[in-house]
N, C-alpha and C. Protein backbone atom coordinates (compact mmCIF):
# COMPACT_ATOMS: atom_id res chain seq x y z
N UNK A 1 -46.17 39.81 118.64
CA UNK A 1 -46.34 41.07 117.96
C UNK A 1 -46.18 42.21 118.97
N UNK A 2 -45.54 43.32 118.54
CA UNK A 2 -45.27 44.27 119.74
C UNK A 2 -46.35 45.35 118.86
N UNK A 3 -46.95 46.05 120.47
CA UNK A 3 -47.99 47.11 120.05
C UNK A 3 -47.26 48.54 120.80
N UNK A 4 -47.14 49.49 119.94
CA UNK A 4 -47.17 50.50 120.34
C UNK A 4 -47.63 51.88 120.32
N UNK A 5 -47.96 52.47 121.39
CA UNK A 5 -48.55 54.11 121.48
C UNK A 5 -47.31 54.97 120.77
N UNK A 6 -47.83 55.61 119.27
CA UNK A 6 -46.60 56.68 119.18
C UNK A 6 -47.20 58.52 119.50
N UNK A 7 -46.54 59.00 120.74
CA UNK A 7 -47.03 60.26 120.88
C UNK A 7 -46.25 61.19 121.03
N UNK A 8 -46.49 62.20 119.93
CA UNK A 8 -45.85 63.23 119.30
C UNK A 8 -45.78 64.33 119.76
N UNK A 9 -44.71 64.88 120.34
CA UNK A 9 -44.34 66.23 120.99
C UNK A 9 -44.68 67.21 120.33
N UNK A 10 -45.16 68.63 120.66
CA UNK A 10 -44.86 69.95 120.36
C UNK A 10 -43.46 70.26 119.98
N UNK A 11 -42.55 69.37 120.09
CA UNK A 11 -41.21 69.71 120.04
C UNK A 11 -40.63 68.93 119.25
N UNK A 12 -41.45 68.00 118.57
CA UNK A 12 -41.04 66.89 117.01
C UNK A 12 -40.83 65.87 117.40
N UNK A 13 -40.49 65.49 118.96
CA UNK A 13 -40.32 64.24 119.23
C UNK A 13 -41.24 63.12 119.09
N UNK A 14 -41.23 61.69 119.17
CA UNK A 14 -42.26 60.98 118.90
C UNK A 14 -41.65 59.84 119.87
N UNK A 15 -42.38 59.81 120.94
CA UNK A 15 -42.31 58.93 122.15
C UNK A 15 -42.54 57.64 121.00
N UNK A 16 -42.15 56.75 121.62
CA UNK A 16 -42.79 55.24 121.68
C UNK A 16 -42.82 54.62 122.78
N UNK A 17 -44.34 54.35 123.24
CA UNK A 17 -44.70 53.73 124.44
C UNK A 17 -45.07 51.66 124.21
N UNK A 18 -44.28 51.10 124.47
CA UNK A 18 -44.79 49.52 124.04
C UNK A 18 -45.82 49.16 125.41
N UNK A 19 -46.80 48.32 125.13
CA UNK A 19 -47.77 47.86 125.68
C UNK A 19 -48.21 46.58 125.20
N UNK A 20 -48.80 45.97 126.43
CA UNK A 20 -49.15 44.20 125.93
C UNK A 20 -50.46 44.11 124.67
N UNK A 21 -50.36 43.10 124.20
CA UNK A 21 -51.90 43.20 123.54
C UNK A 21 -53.35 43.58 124.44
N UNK A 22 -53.41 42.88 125.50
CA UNK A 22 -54.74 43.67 126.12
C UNK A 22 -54.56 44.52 126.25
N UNK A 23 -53.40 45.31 126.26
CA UNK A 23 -53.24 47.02 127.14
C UNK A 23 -53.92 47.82 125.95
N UNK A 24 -52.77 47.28 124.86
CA UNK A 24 -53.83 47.85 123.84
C UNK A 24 -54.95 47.64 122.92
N UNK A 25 -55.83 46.45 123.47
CA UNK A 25 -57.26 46.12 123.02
C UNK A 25 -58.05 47.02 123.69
N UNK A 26 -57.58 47.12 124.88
CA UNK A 26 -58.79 47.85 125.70
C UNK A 26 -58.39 49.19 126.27
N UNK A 27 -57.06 49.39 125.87
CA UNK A 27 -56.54 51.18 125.99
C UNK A 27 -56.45 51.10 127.75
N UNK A 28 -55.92 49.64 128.44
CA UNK A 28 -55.75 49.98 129.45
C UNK A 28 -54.48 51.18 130.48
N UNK A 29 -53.78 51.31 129.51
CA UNK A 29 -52.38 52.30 129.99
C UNK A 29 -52.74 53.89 129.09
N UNK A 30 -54.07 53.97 128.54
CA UNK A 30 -53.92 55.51 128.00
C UNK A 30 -54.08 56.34 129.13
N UNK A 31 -54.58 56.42 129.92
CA UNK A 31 -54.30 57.93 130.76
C UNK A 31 -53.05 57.72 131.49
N UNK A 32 -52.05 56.61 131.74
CA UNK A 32 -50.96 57.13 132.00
C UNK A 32 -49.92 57.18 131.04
N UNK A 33 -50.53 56.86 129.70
CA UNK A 33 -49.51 57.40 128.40
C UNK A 33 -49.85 58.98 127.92
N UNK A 34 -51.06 59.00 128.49
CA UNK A 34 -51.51 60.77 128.23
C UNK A 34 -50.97 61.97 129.24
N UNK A 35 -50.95 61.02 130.23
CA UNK A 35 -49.96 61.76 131.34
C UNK A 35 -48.42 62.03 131.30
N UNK A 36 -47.82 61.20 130.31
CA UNK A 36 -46.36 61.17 130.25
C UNK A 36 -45.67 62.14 129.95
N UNK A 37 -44.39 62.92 130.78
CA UNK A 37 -43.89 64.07 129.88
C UNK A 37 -42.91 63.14 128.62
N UNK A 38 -42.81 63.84 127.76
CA UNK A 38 -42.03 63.91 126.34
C UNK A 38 -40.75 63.61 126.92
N UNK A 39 -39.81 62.60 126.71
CA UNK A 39 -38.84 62.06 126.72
C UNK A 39 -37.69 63.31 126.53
N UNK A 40 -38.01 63.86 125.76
CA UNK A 40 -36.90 64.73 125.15
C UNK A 40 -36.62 66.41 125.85
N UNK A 41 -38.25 66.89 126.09
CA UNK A 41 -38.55 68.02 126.73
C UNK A 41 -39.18 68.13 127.52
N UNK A 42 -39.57 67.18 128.34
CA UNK A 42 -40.42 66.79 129.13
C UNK A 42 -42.13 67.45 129.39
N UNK A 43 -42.31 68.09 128.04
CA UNK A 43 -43.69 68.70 127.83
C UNK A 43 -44.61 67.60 128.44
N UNK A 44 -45.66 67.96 128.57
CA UNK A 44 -46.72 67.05 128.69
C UNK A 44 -47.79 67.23 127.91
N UNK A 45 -47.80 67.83 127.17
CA UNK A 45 -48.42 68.28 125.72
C UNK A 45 -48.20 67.56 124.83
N UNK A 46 -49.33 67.02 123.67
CA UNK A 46 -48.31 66.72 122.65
C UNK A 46 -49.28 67.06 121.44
N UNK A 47 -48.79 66.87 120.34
CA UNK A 47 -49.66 66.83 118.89
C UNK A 47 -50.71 65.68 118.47
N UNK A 48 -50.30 64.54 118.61
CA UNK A 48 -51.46 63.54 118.46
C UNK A 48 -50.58 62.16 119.28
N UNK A 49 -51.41 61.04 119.09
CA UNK A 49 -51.32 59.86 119.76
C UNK A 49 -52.05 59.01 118.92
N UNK A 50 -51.32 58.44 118.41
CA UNK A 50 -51.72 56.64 117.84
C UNK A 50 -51.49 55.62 118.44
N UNK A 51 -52.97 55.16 118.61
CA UNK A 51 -53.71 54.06 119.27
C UNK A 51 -53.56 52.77 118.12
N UNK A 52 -52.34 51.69 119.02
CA UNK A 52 -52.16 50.23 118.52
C UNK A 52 -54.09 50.05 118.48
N UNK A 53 -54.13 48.72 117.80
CA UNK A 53 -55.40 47.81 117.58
C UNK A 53 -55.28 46.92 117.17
N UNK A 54 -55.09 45.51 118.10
CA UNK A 54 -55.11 44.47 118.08
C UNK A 54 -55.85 43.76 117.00
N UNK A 55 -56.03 42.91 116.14
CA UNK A 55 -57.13 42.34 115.51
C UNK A 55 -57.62 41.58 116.36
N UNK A 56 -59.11 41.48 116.59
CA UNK A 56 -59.76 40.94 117.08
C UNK A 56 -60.11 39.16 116.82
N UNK A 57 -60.24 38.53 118.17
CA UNK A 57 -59.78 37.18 118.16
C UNK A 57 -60.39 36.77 119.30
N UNK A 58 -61.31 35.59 119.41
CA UNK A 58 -61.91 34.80 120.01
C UNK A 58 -61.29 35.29 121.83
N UNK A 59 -60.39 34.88 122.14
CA UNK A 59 -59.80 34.71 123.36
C UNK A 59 -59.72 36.88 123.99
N UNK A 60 -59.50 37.87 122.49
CA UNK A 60 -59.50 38.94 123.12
C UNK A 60 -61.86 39.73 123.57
N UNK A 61 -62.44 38.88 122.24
CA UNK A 61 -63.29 38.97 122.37
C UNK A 61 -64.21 38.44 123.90
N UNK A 62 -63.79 37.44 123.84
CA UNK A 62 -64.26 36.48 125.45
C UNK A 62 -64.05 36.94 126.45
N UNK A 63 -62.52 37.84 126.27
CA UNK A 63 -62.39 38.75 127.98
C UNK A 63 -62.67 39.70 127.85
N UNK A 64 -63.33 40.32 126.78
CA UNK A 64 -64.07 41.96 126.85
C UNK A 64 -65.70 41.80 126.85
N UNK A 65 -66.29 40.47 126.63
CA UNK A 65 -67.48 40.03 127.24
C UNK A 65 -67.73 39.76 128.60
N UNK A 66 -66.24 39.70 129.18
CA UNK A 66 -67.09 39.16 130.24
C UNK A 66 -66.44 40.13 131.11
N UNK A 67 -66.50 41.50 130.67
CA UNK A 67 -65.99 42.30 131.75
C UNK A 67 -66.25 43.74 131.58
N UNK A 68 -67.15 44.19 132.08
CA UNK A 68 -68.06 45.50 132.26
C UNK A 68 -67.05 46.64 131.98
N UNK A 69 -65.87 46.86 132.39
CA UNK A 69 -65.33 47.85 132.68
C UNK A 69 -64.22 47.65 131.00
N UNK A 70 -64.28 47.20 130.45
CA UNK A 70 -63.64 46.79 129.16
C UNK A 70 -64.09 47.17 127.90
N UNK A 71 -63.26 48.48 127.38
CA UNK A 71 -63.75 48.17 126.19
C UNK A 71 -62.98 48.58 124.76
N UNK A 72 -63.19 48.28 123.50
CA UNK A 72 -62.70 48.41 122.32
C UNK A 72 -62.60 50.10 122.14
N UNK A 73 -63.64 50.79 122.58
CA UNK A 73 -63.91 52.12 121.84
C UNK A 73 -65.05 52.52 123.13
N UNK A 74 -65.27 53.70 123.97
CA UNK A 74 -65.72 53.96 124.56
C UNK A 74 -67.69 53.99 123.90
N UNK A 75 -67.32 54.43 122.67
CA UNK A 75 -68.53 54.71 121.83
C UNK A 75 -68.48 54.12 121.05
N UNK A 76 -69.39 53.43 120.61
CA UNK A 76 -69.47 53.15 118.53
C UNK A 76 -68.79 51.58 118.29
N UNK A 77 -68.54 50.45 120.19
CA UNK A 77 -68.00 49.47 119.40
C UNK A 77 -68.79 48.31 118.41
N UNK A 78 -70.31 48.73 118.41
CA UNK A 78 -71.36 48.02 117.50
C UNK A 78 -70.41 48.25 116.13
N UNK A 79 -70.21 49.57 115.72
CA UNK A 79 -69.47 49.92 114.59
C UNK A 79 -68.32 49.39 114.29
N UNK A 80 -67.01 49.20 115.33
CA UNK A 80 -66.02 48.34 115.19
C UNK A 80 -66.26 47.50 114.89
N UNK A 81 -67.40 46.48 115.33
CA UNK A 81 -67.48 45.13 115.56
C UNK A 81 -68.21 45.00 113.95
N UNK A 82 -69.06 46.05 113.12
CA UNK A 82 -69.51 45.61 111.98
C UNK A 82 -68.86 45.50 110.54
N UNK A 83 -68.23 44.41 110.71
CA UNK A 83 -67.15 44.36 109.57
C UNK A 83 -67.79 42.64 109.67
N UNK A 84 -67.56 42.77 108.17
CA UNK A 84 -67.86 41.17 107.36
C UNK A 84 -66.74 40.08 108.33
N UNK A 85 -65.27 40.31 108.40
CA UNK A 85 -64.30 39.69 108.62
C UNK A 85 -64.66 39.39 109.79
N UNK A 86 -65.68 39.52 110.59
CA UNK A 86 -65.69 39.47 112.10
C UNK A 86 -67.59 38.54 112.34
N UNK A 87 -67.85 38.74 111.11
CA UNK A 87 -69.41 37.48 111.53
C UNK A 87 -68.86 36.26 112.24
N UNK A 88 -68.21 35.66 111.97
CA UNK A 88 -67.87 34.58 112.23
C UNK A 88 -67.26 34.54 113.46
N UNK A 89 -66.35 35.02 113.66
CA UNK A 89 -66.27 35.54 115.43
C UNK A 89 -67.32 35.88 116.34
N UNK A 90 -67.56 36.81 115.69
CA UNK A 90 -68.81 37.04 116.49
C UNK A 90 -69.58 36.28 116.84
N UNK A 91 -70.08 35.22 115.71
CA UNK A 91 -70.94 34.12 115.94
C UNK A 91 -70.52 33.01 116.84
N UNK A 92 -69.46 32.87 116.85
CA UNK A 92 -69.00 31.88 117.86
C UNK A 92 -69.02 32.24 119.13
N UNK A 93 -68.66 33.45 119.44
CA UNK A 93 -68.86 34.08 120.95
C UNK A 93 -70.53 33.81 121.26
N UNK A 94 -71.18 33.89 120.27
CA UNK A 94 -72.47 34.30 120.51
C UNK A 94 -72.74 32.76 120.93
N UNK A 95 -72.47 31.37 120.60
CA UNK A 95 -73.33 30.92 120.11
C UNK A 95 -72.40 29.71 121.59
N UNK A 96 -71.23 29.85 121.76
CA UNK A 96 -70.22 29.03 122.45
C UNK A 96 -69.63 29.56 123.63
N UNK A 97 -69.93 30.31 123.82
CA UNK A 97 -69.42 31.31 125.69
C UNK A 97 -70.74 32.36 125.94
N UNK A 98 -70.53 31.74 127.49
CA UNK A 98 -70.85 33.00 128.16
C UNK A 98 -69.88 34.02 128.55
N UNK A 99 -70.93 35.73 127.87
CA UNK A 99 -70.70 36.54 128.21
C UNK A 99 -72.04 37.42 128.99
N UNK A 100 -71.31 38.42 129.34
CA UNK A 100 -72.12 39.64 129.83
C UNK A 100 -73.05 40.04 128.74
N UNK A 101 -74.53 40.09 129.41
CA UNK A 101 -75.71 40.36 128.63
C UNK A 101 -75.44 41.52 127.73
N UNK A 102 -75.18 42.78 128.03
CA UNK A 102 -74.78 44.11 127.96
C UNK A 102 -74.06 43.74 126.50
N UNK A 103 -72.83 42.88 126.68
CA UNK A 103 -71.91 42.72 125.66
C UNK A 103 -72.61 41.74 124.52
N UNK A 104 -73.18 40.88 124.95
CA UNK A 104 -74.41 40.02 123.51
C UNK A 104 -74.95 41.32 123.22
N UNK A 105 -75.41 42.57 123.79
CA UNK A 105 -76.36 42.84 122.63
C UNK A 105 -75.61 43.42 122.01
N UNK A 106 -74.37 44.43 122.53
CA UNK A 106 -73.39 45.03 121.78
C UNK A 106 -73.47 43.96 119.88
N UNK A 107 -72.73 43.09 120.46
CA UNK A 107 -72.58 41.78 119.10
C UNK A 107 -73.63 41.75 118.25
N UNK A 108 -75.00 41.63 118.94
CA UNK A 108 -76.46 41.33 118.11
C UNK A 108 -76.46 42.78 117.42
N UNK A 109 -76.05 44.00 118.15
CA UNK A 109 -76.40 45.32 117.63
C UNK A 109 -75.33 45.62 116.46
N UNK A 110 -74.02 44.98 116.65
CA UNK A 110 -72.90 45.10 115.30
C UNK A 110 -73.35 44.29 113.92
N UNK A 111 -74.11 42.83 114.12
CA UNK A 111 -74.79 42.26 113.41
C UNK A 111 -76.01 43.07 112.81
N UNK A 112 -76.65 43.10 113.16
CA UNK A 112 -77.41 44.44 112.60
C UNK A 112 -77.64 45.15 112.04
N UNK A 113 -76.13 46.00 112.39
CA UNK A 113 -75.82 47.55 111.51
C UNK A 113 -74.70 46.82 110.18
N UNK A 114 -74.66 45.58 110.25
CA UNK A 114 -73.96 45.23 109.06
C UNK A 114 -74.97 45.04 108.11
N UNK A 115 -76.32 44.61 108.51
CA UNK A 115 -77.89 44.14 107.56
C UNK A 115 -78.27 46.04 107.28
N UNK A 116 -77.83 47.02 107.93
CA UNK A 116 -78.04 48.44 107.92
C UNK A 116 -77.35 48.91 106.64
N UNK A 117 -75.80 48.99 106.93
CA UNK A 117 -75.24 49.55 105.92
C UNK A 117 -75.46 48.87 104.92
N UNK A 118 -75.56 47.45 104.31
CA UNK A 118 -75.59 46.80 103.43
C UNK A 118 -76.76 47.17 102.69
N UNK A 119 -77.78 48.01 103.36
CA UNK A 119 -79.34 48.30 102.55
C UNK A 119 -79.12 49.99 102.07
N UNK A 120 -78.21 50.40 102.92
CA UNK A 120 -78.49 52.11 102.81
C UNK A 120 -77.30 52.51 101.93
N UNK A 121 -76.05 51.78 101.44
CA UNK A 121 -74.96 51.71 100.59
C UNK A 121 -75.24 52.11 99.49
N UNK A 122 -74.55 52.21 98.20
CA UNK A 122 -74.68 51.95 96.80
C UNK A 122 -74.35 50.65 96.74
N UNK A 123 -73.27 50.36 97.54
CA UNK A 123 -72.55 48.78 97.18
C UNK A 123 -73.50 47.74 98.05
N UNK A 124 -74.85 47.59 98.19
CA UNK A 124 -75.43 47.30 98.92
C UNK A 124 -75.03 45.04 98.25
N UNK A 125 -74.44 44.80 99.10
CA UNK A 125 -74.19 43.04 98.91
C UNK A 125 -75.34 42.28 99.71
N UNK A 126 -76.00 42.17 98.65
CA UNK A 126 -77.37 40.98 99.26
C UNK A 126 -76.63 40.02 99.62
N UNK A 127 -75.64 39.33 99.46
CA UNK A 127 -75.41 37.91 100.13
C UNK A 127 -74.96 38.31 101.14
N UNK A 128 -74.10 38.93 101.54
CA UNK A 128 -73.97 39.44 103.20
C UNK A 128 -75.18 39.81 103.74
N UNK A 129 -76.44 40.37 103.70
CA UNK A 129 -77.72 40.91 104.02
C UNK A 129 -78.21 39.61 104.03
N UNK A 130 -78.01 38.61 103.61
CA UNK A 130 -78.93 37.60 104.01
C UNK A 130 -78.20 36.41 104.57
N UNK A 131 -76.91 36.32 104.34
CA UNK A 131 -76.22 35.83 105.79
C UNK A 131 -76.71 36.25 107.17
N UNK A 132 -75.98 37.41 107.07
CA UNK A 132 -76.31 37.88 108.55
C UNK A 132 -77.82 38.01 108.70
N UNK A 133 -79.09 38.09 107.92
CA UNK A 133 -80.35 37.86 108.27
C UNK A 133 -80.33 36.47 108.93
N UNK A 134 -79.58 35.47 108.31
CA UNK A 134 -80.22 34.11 108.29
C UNK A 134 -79.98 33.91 109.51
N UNK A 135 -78.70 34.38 110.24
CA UNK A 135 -77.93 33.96 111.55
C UNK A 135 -78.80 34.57 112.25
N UNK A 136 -78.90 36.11 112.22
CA UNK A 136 -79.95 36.57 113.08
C UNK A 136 -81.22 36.26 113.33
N UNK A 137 -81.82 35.53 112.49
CA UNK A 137 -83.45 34.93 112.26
C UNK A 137 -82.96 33.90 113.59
N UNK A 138 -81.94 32.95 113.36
CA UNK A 138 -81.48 31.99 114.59
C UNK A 138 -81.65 32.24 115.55
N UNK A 139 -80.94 33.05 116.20
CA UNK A 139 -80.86 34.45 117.49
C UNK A 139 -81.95 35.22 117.18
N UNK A 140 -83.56 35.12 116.77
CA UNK A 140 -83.98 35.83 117.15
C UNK A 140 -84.43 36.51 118.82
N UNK A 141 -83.98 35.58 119.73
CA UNK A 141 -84.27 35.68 121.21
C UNK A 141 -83.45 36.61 121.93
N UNK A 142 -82.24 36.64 121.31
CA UNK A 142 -81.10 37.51 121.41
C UNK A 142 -81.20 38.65 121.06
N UNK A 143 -82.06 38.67 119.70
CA UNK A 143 -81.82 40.14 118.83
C UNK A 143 -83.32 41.02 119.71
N UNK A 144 -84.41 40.39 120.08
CA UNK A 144 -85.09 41.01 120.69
C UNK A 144 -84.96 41.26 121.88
N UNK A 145 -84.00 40.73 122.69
CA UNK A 145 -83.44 41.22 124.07
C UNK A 145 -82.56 42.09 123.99
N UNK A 146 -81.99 42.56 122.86
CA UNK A 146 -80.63 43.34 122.22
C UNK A 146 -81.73 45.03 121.93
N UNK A 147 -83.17 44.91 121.45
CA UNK A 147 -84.01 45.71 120.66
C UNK A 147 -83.77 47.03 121.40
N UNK A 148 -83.91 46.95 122.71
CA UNK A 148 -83.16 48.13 123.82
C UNK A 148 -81.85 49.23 123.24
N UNK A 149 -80.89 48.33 122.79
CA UNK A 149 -79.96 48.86 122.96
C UNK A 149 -79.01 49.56 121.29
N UNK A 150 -80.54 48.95 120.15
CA UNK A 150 -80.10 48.96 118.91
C UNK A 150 -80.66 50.31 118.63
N UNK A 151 -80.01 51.24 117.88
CA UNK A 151 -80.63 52.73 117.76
C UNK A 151 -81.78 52.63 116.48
N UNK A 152 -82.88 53.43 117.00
CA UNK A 152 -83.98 53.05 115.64
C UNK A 152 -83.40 52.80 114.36
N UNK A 153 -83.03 53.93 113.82
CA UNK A 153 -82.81 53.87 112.69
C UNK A 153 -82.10 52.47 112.36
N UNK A 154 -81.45 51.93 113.03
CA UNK A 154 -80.49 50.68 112.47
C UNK A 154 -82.14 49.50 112.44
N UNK A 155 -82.90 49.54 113.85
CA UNK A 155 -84.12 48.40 113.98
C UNK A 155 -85.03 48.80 112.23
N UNK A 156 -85.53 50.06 112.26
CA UNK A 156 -86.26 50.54 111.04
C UNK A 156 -85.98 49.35 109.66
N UNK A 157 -84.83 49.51 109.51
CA UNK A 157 -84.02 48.73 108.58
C UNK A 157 -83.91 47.11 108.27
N UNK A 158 -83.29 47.02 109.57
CA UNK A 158 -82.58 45.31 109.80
C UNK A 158 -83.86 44.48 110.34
N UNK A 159 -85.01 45.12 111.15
CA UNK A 159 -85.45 44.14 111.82
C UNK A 159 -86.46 43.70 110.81
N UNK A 160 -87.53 44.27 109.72
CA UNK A 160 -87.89 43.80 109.09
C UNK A 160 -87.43 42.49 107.94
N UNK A 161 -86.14 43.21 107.66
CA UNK A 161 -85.12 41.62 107.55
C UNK A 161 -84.75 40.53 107.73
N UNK A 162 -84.93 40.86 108.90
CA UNK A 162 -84.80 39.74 109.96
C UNK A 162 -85.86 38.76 110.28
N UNK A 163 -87.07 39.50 109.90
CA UNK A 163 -88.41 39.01 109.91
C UNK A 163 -88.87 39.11 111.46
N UNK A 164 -88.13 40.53 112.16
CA UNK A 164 -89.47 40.97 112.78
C UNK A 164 -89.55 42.15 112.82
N UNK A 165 -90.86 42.65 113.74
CA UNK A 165 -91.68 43.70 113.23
C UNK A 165 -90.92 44.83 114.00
N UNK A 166 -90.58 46.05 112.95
CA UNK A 166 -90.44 47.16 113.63
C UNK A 166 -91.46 48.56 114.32
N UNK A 167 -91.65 48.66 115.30
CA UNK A 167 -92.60 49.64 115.65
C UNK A 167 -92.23 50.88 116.02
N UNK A 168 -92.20 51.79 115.15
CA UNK A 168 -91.79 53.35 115.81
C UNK A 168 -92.02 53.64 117.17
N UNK A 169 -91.16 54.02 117.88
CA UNK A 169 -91.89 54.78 119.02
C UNK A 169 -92.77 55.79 118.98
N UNK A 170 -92.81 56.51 117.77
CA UNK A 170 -93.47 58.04 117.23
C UNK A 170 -94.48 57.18 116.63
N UNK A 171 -94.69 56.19 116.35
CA UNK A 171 -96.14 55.71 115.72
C UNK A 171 -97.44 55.60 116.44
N UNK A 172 -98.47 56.20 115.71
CA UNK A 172 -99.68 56.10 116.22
C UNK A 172 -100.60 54.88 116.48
N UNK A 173 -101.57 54.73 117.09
CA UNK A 173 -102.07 53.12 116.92
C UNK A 173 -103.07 52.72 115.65
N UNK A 174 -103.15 53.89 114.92
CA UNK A 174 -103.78 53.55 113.37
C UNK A 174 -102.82 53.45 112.32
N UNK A 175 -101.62 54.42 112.35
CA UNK A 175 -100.46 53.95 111.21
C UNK A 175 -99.73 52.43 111.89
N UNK A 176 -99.83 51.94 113.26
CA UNK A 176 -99.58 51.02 113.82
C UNK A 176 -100.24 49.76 113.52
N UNK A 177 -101.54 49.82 113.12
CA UNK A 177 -102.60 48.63 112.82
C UNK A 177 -102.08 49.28 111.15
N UNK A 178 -102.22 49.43 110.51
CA UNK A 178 -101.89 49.45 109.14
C UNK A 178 -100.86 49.29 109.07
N UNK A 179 -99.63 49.35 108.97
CA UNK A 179 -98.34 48.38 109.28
C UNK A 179 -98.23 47.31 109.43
N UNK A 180 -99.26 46.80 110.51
CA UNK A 180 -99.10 45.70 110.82
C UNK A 180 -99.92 44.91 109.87
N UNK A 181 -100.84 45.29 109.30
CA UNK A 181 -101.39 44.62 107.62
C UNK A 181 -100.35 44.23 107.02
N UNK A 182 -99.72 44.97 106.82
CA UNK A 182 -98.59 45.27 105.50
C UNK A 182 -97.81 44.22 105.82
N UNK A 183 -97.26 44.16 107.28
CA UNK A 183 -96.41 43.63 108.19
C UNK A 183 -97.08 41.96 107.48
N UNK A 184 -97.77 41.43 107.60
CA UNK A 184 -98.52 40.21 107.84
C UNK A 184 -98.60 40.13 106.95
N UNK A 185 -98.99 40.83 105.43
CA UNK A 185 -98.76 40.55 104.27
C UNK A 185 -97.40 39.98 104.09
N UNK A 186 -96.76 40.48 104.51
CA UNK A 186 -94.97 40.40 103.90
C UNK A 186 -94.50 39.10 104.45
N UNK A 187 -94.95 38.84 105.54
CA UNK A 187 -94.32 37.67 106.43
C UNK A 187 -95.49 36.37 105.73
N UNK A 188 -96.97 36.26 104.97
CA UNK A 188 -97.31 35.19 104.54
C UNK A 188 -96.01 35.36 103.14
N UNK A 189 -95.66 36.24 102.57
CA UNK A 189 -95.06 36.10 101.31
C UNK A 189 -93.61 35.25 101.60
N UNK A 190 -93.17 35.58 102.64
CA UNK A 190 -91.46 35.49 102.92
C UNK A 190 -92.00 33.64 103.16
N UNK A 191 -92.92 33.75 104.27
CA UNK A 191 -93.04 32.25 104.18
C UNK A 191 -93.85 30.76 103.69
């Protein structure tokens, strides 16, 4: 499959830059495709730039785990990574290679925000919400070494799901002991 950068001149032109699949999994050639003058006018300006995206796949997943300086999306790849089509990938990385700690929680934190959106939706799909609960209940050792790096609002949500306890940081130690009633109620019911 050929991937390519198309970037569009001030002057109508539209470069095409080809790049390997890792180049463009992990946007390794964008600052010297951002640097390029325009073929035609040699601007170095241009109007926009479209970024190839590989579908994600065991062998591209495995070398962006295990390498710090690698990544899908500088920001937000919990968000890339939370798509239904990708549990199962995910789970296998998780469960069959070592990777970089950093990058499990990334995975545990995309798992997550899929048990997130699925509650805060209209189209909210309980059988996906309790897939990905069930897997995560598995990995709970994972998902609480991940708890660092998951933004409240997503823990608020998913971790009670998951069947464990969420604790505000803004919580007091009396709405904290009453919670945790509630908390202990819910968990004799679930089990």
């Amino acid at each position: 499959m050929k991937y390519e950068y198309q970037k569009a001149c001030k002057c109508g032109n539209v470069d095409s830059i080809e790049v390997t699949r890792k180049e463009a999994a992990f946007g390794l050639k964008e600052k010297e495709i951002w640097s390029q003058e325009c073929s035609k006018c040699g601007n170095k300006e241009f109007t926009s730039l479209s970024h190839p995206q590989p579908e994600f796949k065991t062998d591209l997943l495995i070398e962006w785990g295990n390498n710090a300086d690698y990544f899908f999306m500088e920001q937000d790849e919990d968000l890339m990574l939370a798509d239904e089509k990708y549990i199962d990938l995910i789970l296998e990385v998780l469960d069959n290679h070592q990777i970089l700690s950093q990058k499990r929680n990334v995975l545990i934190e995309a798992l997550c925000v899929i048990i997130y959106d699925n509650n805060v939706s209209e189209e909210n799909n309980a059988d996906l919400t309790d897939r990905v609960a069930k897997e995560l209940k598995k990995r709970k050792t994972d998902v609480l070494n991940a708890q660092d790096w998951i933004m409240d609002y997503i823990k608020e949500v998913s971790f009670p799901i998951i069947g464990i306890e969420y604790v505000s940081k803004k919580t007091n130690s009396s709405e904290h002991k009453e919670k945790n009633n509630i908390w202990n109620k819910l968990k004799q019911i679930w089990n």
